[in-house]
C-alpha atoms as a PDB file:
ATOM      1  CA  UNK A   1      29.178  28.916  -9.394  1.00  0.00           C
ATOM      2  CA  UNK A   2      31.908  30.247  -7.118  1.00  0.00           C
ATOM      3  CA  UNK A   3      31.427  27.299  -4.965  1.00  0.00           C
ATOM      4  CA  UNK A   4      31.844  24.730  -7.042  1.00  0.00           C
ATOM      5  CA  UNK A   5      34.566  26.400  -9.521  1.00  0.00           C
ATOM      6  CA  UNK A   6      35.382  22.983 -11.101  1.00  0.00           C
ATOM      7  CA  UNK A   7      32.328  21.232 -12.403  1.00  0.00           C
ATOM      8  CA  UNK A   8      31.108  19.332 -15.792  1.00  0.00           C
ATOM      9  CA  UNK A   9      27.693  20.833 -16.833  1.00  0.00           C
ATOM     10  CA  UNK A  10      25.096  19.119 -19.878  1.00  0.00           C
ATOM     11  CA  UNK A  11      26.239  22.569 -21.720  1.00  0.00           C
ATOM     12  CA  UNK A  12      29.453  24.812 -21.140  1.00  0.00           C
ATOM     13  CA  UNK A  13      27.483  27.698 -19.764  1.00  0.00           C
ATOM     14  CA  UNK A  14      30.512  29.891 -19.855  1.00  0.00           C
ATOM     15  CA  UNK A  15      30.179  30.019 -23.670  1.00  0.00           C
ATOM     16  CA  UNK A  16      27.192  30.569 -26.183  1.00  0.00           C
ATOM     17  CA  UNK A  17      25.084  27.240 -26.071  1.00  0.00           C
ATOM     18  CA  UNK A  18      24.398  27.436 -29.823  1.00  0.00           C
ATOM     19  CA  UNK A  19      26.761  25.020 -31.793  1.00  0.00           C
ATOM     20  CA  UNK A  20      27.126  22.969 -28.022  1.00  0.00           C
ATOM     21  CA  UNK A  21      25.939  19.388 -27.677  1.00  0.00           C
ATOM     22  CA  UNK A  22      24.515  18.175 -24.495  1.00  0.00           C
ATOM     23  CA  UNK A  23      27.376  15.791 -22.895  1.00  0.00           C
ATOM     24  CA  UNK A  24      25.478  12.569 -21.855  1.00  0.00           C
ATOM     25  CA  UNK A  25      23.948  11.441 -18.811  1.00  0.00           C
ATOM     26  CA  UNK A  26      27.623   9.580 -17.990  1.00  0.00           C
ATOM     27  CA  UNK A  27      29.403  11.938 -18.790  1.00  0.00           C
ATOM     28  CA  UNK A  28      28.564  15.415 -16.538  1.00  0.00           C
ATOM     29  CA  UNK A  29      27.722  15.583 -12.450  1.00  0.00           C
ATOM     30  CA  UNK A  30      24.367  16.940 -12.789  1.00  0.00           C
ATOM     31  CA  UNK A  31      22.194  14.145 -11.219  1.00  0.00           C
ATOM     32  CA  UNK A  32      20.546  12.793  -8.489  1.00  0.00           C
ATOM     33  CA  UNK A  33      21.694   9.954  -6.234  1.00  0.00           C
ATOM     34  CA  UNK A  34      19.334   7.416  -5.265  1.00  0.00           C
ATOM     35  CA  UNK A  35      20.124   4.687  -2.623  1.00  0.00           C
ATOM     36  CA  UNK A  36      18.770   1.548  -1.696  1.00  0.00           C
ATOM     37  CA  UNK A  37      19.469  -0.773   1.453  1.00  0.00           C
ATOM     38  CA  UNK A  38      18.406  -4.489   0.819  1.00  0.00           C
ATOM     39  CA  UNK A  39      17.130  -6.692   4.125  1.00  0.00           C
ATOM     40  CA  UNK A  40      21.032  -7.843   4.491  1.00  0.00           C
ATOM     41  CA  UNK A  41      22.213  -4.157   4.823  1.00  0.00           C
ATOM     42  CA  UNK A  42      23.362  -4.212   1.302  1.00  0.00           C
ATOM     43  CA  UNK A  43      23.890  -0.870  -0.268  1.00  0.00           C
ATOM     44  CA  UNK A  44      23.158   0.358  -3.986  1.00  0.00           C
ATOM     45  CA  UNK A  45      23.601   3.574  -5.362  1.00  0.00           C
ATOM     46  CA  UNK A  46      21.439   4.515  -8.742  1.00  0.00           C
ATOM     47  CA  UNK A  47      21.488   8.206 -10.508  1.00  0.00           C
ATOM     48  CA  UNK A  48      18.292   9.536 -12.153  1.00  0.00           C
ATOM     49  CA  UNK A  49      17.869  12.869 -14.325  1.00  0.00           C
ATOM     50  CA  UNK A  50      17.731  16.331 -12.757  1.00  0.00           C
ATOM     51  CA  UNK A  51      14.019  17.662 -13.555  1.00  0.00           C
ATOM     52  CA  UNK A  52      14.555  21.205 -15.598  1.00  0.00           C
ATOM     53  CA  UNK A  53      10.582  22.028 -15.842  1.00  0.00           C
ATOM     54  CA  UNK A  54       8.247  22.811 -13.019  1.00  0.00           C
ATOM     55  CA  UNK A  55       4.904  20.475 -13.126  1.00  0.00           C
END
């Protein structure tokens, strides 16, 4: 992406994926952010899996 130049996919889509192992869930930026405010005000931040299929 031209907008995001700099960025750590599953896969290194700039090169054939065959021989490539998926990085880990740690280890690249596509994920979603999930937050969660507690009755004091209390912020926490938890990541789930991006969802490659359509239901």
């Amino acid at each position: 992406r031209e907008d995001y130049k700099v960025r750590v996919d599953e896969y290194d889509f700039s090169k054939p994926l065959q021989g490539q192992q998926k990085k880990s869930f740690s280890e690249h930026w596509r994920k979603h952010t999930l937050s969660y405010v507690d009755k004091k005000g209390k912020v926490s931040l938890e990541y789930r899996p991006v969802i490659d299929t359509t239901l």
